[in-house]
Structures are given as C-alpha cells and as structure tokens.
N, C-alpha and C. Protein backbone atom coordinates (compact mmCIF):
# COMPACT_ATOMS: atom_id res chain seq x y z
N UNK A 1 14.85 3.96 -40.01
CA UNK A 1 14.31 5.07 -39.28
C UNK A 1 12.82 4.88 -39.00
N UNK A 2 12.21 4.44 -39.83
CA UNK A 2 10.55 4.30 -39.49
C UNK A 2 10.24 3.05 -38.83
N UNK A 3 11.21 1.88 -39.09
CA UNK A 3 11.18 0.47 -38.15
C UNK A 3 10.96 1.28 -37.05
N UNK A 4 11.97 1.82 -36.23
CA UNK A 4 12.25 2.54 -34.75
C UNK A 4 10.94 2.32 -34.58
N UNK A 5 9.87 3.66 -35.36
CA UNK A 5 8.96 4.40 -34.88
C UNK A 5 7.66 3.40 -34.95
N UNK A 6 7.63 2.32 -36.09
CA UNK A 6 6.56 1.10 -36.04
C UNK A 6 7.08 0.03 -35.45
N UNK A 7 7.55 -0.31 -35.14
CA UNK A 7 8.35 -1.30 -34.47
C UNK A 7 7.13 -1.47 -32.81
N UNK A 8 6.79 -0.51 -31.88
CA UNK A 8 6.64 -0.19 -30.69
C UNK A 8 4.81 -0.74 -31.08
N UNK A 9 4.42 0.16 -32.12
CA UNK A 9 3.17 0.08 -32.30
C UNK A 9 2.78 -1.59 -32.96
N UNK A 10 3.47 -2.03 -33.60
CA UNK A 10 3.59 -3.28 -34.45
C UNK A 10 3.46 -4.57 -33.19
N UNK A 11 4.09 -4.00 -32.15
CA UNK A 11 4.64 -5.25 -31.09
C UNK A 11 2.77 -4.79 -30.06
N UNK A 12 2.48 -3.78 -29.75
CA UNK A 12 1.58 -3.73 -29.32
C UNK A 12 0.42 -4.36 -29.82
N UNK A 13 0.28 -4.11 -31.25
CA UNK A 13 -1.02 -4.37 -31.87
C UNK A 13 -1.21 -6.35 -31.64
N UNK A 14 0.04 -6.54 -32.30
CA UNK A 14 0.25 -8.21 -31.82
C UNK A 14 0.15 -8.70 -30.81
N UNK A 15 0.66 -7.98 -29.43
CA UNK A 15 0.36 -8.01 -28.14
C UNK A 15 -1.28 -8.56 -28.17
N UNK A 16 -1.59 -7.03 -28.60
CA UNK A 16 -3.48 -7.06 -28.37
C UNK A 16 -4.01 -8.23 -28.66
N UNK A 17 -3.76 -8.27 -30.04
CA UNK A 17 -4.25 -9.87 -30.93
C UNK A 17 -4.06 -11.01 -29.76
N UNK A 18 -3.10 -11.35 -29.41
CA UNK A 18 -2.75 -12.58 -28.84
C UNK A 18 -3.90 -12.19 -27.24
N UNK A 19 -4.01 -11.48 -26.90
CA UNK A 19 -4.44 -10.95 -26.07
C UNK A 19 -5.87 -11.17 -25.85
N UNK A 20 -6.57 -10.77 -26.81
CA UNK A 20 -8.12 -10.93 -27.34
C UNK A 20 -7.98 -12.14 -27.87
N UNK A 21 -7.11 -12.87 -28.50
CA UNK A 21 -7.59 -14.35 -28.07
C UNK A 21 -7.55 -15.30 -27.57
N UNK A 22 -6.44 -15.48 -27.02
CA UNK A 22 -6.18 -15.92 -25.51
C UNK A 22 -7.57 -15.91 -24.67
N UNK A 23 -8.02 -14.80 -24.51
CA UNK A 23 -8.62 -14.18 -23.84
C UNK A 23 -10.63 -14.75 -24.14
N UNK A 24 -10.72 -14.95 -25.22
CA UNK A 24 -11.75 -15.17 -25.82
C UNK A 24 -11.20 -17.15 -25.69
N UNK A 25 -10.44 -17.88 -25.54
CA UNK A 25 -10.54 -18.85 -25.56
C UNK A 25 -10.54 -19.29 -24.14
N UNK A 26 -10.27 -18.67 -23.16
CA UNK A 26 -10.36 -19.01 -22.01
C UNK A 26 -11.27 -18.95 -20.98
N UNK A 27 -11.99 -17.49 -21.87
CA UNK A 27 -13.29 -17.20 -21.23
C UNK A 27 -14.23 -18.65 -22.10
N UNK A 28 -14.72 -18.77 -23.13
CA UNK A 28 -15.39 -20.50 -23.42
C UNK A 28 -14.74 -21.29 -23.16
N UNK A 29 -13.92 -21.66 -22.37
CA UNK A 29 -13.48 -22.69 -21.99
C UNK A 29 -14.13 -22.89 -20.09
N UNK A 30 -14.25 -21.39 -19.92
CA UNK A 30 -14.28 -21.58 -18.48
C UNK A 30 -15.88 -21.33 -18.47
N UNK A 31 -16.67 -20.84 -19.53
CA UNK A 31 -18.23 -20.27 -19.79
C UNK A 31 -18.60 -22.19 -19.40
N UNK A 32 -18.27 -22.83 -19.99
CA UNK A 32 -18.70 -24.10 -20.45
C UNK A 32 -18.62 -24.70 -18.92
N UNK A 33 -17.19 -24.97 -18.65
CA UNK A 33 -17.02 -25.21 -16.47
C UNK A 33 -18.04 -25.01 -16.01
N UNK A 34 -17.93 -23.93 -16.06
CA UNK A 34 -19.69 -23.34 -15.05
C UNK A 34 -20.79 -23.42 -15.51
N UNK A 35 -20.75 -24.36 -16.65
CA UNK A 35 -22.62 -24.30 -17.18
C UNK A 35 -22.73 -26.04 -16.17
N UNK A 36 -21.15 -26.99 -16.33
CA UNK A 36 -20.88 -28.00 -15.79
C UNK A 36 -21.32 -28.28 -14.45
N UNK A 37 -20.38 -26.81 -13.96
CA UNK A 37 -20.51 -27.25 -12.40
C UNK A 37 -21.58 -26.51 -11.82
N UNK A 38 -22.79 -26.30 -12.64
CA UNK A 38 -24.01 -25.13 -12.07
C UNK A 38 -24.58 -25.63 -10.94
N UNK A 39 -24.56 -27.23 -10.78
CA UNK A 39 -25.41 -27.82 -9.51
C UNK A 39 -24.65 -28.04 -8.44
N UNK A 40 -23.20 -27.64 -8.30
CA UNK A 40 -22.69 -27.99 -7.50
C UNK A 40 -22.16 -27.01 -7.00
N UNK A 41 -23.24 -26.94 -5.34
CA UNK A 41 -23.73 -25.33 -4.70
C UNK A 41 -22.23 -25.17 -3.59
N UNK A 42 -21.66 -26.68 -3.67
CA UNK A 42 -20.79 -26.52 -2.46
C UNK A 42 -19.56 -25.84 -2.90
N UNK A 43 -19.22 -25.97 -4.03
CA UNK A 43 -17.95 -25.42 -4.66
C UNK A 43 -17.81 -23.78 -4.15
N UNK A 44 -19.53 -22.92 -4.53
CA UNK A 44 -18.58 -21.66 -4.00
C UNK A 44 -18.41 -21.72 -2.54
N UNK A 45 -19.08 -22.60 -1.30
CA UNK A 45 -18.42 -22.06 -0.21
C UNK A 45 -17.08 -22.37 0.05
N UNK A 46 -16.40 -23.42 -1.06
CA UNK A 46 -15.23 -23.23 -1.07
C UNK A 46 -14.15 -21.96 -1.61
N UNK A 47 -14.52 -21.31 -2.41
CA UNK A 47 -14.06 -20.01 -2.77
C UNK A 47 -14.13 -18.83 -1.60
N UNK A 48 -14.85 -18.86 -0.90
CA UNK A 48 -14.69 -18.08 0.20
C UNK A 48 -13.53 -17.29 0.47
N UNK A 49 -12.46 -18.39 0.72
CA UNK A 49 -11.22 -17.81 1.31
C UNK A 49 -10.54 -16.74 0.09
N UNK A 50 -10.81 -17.29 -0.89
CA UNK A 50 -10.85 -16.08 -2.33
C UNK A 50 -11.66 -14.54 -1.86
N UNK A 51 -12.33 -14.63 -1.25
CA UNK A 51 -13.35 -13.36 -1.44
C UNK A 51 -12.77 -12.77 -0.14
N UNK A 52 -11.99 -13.28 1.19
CA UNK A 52 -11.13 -12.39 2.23
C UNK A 52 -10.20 -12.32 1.53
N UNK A 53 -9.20 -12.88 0.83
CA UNK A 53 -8.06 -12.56 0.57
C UNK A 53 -8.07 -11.39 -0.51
N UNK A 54 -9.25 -11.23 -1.43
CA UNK A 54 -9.14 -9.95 -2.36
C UNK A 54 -9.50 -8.75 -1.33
N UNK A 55 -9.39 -8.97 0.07
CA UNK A 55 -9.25 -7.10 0.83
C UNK A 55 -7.75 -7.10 0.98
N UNK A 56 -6.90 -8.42 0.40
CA UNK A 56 -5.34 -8.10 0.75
C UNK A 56 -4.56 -6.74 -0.62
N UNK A 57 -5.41 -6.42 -1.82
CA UNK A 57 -5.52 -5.71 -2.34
C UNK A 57 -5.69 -4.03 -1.49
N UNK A 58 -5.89 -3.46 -0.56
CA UNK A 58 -6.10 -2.75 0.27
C UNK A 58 -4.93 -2.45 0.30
N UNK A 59 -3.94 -3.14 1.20
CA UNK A 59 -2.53 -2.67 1.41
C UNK A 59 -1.72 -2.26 0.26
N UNK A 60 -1.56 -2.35 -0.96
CA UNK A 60 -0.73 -1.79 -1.74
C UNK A 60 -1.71 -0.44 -2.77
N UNK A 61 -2.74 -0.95 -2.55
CA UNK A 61 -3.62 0.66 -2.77
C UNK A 61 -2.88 1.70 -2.07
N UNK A 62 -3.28 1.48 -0.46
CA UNK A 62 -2.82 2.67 0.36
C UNK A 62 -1.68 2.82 0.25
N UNK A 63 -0.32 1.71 -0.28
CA UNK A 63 0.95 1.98 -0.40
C UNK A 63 0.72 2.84 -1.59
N UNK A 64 0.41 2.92 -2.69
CA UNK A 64 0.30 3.70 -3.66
C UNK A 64 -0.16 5.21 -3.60
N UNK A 65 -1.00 5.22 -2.76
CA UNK A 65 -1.63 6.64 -2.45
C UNK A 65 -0.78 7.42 -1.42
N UNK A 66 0.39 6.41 -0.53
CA UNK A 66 0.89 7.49 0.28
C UNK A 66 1.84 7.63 -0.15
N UNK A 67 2.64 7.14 -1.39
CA UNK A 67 4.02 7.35 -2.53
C UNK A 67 3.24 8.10 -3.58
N UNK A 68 2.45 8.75 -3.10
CA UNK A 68 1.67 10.33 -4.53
C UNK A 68 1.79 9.19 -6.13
N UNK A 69 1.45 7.92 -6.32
CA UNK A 69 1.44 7.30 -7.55
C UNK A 69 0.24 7.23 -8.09
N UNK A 70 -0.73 8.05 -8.32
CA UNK A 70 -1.60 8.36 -8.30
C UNK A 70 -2.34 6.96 -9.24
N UNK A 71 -1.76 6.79 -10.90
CA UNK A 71 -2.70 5.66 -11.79
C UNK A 71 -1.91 4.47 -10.90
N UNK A 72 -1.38 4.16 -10.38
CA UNK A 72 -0.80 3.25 -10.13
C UNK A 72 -2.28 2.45 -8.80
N UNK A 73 -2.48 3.59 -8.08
CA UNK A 73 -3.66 3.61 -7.17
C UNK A 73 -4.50 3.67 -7.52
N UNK A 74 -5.06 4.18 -8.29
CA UNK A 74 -6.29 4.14 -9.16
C UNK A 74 -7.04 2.75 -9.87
N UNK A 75 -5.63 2.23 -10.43
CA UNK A 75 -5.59 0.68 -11.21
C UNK A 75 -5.63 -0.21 -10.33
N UNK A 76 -5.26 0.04 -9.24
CA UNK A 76 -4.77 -1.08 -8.53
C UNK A 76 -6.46 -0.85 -7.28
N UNK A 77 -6.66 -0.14 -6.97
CA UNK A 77 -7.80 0.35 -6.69
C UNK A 77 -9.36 -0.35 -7.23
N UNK A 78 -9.07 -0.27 -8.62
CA UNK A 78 -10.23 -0.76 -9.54
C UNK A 78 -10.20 -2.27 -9.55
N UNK A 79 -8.97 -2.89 -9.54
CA UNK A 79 -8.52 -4.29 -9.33
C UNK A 79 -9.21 -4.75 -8.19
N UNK A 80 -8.80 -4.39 -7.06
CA UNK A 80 -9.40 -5.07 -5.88
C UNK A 80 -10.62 -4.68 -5.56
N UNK A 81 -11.29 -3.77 -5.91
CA UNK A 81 -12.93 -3.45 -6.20
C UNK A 81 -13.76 -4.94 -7.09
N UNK A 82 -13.07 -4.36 -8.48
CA UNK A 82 -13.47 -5.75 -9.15
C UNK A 82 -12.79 -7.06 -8.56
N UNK A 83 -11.98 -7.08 -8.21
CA UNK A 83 -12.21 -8.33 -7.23
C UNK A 83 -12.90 -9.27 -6.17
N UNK A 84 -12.91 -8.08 -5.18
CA UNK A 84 -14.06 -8.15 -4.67
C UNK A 84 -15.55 -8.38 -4.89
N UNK A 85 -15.73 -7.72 -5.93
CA UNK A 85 -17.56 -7.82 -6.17
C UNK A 85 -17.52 -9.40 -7.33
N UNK A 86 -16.39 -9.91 -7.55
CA UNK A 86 -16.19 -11.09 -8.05
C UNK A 86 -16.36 -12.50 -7.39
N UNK A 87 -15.64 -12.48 -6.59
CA UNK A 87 -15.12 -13.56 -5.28
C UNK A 87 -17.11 -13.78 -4.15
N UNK A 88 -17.07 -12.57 -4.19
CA UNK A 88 -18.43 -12.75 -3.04
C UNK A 88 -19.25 -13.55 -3.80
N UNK A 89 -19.49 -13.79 -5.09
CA UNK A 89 -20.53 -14.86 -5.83
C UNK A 89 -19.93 -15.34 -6.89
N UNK A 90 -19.01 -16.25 -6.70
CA UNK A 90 -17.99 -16.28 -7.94
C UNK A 90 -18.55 -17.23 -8.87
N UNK A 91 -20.02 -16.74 -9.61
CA UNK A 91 -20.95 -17.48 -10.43
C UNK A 91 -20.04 -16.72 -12.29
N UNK A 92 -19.89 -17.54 -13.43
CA UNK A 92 -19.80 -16.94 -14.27
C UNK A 92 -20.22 -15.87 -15.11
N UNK A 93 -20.68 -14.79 -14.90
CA UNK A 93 -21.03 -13.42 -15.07
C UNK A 93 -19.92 -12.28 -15.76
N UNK A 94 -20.86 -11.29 -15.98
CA UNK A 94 -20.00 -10.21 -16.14
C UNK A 94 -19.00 -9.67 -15.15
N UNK A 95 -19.32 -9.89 -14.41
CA UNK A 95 -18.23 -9.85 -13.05
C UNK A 95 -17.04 -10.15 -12.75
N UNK A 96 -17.46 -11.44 -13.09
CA UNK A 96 -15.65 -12.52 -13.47
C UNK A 96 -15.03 -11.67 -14.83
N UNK A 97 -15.97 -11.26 -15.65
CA UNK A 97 -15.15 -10.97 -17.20
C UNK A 97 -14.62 -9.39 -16.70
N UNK A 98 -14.95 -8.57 -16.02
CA UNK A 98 -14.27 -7.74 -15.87
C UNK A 98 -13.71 -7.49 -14.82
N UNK A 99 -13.55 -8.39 -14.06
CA UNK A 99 -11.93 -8.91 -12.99
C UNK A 99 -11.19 -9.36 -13.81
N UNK A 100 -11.36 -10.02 -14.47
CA UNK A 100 -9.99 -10.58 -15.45
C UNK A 100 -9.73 -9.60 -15.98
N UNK A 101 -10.36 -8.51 -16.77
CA UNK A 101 -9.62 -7.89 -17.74
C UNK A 101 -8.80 -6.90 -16.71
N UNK A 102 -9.45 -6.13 -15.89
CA UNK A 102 -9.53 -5.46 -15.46
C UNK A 102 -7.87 -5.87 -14.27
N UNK A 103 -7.80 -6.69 -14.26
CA UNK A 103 -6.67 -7.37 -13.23
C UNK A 103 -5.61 -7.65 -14.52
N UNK A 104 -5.90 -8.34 -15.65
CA UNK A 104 -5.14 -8.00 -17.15
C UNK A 104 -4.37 -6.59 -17.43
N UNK A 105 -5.14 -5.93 -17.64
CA UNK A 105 -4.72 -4.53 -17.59
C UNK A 105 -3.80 -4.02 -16.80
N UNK A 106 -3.84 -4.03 -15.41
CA UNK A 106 -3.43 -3.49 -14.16
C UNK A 106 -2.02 -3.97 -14.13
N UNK A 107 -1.72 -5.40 -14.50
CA UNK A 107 -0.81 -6.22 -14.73
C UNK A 107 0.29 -5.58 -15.87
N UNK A 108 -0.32 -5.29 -17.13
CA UNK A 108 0.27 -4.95 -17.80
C UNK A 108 0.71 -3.29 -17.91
N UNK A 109 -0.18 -2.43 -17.58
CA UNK A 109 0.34 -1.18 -17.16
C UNK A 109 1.42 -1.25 -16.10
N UNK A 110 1.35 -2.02 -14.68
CA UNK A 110 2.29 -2.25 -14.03
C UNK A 110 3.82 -2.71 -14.81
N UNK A 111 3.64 -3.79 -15.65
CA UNK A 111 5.07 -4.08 -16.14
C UNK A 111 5.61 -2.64 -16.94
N UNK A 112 4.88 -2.28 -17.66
CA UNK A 112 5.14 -1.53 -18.64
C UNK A 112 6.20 -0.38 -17.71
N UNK A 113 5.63 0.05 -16.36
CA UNK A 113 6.22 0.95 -15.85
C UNK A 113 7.63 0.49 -15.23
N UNK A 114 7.19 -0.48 -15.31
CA UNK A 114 8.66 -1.52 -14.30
C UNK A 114 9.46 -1.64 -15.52
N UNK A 115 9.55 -1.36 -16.81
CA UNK A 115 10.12 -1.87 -17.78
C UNK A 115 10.88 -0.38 -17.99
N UNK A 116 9.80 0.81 -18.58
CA UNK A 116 10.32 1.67 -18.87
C UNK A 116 9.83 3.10 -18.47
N UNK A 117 9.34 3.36 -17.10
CA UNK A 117 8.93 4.27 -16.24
C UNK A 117 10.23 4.16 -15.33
N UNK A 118 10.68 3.22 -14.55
CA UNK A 118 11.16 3.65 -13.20
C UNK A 118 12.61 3.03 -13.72
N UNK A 119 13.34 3.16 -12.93
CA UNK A 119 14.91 2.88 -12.44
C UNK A 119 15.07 1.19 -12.81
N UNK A 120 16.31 0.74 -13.79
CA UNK A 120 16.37 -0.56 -13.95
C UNK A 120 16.42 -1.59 -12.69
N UNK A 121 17.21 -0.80 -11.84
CA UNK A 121 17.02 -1.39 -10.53
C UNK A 121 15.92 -2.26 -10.28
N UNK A 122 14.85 -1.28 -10.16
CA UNK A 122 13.65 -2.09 -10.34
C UNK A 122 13.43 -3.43 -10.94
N UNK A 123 13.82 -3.90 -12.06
CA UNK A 123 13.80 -4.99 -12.69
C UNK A 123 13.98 -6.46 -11.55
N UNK A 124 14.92 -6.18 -11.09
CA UNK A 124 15.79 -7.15 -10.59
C UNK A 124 14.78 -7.86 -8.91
N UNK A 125 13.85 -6.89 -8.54
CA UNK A 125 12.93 -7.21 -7.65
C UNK A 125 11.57 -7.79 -7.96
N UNK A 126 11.05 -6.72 -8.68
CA UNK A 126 9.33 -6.69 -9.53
C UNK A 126 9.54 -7.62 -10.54
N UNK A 127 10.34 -7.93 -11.97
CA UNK A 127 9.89 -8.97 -12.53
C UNK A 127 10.15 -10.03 -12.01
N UNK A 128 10.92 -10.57 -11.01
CA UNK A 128 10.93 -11.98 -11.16
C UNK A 128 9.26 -12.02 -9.79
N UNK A 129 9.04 -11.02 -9.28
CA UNK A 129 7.60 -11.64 -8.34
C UNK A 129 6.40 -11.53 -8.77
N UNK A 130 6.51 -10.44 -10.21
CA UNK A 130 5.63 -10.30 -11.36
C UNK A 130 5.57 -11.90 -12.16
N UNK A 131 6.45 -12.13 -12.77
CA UNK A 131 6.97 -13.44 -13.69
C UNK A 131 6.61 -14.17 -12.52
N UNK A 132 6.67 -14.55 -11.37
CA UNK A 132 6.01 -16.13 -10.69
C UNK A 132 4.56 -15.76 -10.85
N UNK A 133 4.21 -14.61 -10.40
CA UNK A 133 2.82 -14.49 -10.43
C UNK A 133 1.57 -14.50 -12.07
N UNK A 134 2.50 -14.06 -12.74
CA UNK A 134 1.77 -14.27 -14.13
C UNK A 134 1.80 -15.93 -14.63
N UNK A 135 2.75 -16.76 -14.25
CA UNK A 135 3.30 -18.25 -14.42
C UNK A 135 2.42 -19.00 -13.94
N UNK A 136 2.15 -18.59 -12.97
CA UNK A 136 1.22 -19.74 -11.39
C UNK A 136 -0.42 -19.35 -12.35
N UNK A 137 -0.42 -18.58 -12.50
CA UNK A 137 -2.23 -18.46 -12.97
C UNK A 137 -3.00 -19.30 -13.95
N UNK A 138 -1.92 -19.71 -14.99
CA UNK A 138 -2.31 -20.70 -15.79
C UNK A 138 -2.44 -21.86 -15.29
N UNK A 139 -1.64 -21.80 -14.32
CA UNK A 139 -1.45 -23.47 -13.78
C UNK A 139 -2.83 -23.33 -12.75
N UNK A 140 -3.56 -22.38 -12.25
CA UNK A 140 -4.42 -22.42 -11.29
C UNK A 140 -6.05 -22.35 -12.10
N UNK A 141 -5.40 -22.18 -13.23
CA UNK A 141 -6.74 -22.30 -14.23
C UNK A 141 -6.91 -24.23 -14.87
N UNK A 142 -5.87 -24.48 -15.05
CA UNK A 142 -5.34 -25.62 -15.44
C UNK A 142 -6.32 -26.97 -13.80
N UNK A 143 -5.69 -25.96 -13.10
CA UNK A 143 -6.29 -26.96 -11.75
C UNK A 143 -7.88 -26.87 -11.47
N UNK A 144 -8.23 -26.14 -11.67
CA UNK A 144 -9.58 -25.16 -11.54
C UNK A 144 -10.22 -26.58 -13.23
N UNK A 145 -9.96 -26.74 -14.34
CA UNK A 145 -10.35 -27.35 -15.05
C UNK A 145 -10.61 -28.64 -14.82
N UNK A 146 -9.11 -29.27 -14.35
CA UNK A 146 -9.73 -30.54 -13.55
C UNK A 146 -10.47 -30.78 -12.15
N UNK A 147 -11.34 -29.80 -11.61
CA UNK A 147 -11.57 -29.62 -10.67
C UNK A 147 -10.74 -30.14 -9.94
N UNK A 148 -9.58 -29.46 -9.44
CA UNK A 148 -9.25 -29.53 -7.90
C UNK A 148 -9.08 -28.45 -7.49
N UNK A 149 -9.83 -28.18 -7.13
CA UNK A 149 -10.55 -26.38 -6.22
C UNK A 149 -9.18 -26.35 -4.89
N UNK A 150 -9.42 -27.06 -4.72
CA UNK A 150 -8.19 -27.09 -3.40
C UNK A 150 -6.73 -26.49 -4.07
N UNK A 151 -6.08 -27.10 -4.82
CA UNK A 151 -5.09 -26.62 -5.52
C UNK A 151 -5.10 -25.40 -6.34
N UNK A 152 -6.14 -25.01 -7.36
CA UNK A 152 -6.58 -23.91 -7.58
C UNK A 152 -7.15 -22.70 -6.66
N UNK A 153 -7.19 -22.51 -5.82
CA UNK A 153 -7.62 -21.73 -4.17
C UNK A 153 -6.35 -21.49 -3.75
N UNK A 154 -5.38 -22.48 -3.82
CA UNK A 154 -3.92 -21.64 -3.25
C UNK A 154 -3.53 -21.48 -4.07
N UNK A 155 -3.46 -21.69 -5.01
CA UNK A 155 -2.72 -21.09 -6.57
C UNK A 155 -3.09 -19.50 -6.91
N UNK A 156 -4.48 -19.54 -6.50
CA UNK A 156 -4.71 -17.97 -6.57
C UNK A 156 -4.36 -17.44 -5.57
N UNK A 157 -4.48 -17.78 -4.21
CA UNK A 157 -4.29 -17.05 -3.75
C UNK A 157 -2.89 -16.51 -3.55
N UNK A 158 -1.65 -17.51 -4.06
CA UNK A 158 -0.52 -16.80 -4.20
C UNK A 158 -0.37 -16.34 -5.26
N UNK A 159 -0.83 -15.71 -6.45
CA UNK A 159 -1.28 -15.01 -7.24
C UNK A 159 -1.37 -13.57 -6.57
N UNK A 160 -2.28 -13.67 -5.90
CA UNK A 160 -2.81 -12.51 -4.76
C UNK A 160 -1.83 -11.75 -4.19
N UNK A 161 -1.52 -12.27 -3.55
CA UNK A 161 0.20 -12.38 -2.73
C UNK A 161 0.95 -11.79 -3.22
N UNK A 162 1.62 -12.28 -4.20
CA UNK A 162 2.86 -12.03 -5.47
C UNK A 162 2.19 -10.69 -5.84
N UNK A 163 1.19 -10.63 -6.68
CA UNK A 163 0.47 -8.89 -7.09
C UNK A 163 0.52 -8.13 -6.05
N UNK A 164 0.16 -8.23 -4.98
CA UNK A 164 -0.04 -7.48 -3.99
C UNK A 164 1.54 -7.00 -3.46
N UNK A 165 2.07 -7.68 -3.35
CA UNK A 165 3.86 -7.70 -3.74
C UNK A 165 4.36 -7.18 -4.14
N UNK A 166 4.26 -7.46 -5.44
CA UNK A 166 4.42 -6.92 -7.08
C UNK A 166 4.40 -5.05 -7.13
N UNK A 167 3.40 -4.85 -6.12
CA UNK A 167 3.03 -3.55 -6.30
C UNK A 167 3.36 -2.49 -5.33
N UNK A 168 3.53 -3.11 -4.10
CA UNK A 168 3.87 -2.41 -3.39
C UNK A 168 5.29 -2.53 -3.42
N UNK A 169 6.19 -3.13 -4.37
CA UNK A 169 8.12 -2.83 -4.44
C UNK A 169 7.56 -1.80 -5.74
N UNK A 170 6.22 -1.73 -6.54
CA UNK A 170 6.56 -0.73 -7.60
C UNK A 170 6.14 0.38 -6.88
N UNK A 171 5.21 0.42 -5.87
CA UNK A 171 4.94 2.23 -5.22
C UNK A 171 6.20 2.43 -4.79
N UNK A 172 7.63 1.80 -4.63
CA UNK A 172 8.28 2.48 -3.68
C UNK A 172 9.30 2.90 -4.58
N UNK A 173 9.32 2.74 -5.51
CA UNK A 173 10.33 3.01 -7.06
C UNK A 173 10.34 4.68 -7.24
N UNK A 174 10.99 4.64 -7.62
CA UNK A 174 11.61 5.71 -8.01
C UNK A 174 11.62 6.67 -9.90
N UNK A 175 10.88 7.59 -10.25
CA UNK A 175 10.88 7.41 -12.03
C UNK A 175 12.31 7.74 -12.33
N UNK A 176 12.34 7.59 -13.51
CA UNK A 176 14.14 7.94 -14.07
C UNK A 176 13.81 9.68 -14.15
C-alpha cells in the first residue's frame, strides 16, 4: 500500500538525480568546447540557420493558445523565447544554460501529459516523434564535439522540427 504511494515520488527523485547529472556533465563538457573554439569567429555564422529556425517554435505556441492549453503555451512559449535569445549569439553563457533547461523541462512536462493527461491514443503519434527527437540530440551533441557543425546544424534542426511536431499533435489531444 505505501510502495503505490512512494513508488511515483521515488522514480521522480531518481529521475532528478540522473537529471542534474547528466546535466552537470554535459554542460563541462561543452563549457570546455567553447573555451576551445573561442577564436573561431566563423563557426557562429554558421549557426545562423539555428537562430531562423527557433521562430519555427511560433507555430505550435499559437497552436496551443487557440486549443485554450494554456501551460502547454506558456512552456512552449518560454522555450522558443529562450531559444531565440540563445541562437542569435550562440557564445557559452547563461543563455545556452537556460535553453537547455528550460527546453528540458518543456520536454518533460510535455511527455508527462502525453503519458498520463490525455487519451492513450495519443501515445501512438507523440511518443514515437517525441522518442526520435529526444534520440537525435545526443547524437547532435556527439557531432557538435567532433566539430562537424554541418551535421550537428541539421541534427538540431530536426530536433526543432520533431518538437515543434511533437506539440502541435499534443495541442490537438484531447484530456481523459
């Protein structure tokens, strides 16, 4: 009887853990990249196409706001804000650290609702374009390490894509 009730909180807290350090190893891993690549001015005008593609965040905002999903818009809202003010100088800063989390978050409140907010139905659309999109990011960090910016640039940006995706099949859901 009390498993039930710790069970939920137990899986979260571990969640977190893995979470915060994951999270803390990826940020020094990528702090260090950019102390690397500080002289090399040409790299961000390659990111560019990163900094148009975070207004593709726009369209599933407004899908959210005209399906009355109010946090769903809100999160997703704050995402492509912090995206945006990310991408336009994509120097290692506080900026980048709270696009990640902040796109972290958004991610995971999103599943959570796709899991156990809306109609199972749902499942069968949103995780598998959720699941490519959470899959591809490592690998675009992975590319981004060995510098090949080229491969990492479309890796995010179908990242982009897939979320932006991702979200507008969850504004159109239905709650149980």
């Amino acid at each position: 009887m009390y498993i039930k009730k710790i069970s939920p909180y137990g899986v979260g807290l571990i969640t977190s853990l893995f979470y915060i350090y994951f999270s803390i190893l990826e940020e020094n891993e990528l702090k260090l990249l950019d102390v690397q690549n500080l002289n090399e001015k040409e790299n961000i005008s390659k990111f560019k196409s990163l900094y148009y593609s975070s207004y593709l965040g726009i369209f599933p905002t407004l899908f959210c706001y005209y399906n009355n999903k109010k946090i769903l818009f809100f999160t997703h809202l704050m995402t492509t804000f912090t995206s945006i003010n990310y991408w336009r100088n994509p120097k290692y800063s506080w900026r980048r650290t709270l696009d990640v989390h902040t796109t972290r978050l958004t991610v995971l409140y999103n599943i959570y609702n796709a899991l156990f907010v809306y109609y199972p139905s749902l499942h069968y659309t949103y995780i598998p374009v959720m699941s490519l999109c959470c899959l591809s990011y490592p690998y675009g960090i992975y590319n981004y390490s060995n510098k090949k910016y080229l491969n990492f640039i479309n890796i995010h940006l179908l990242c982009q894509i897939l979320g932006c995706t991702s979200t507008v099949i969850l504004s159109f859901s239905k709650p149980k």
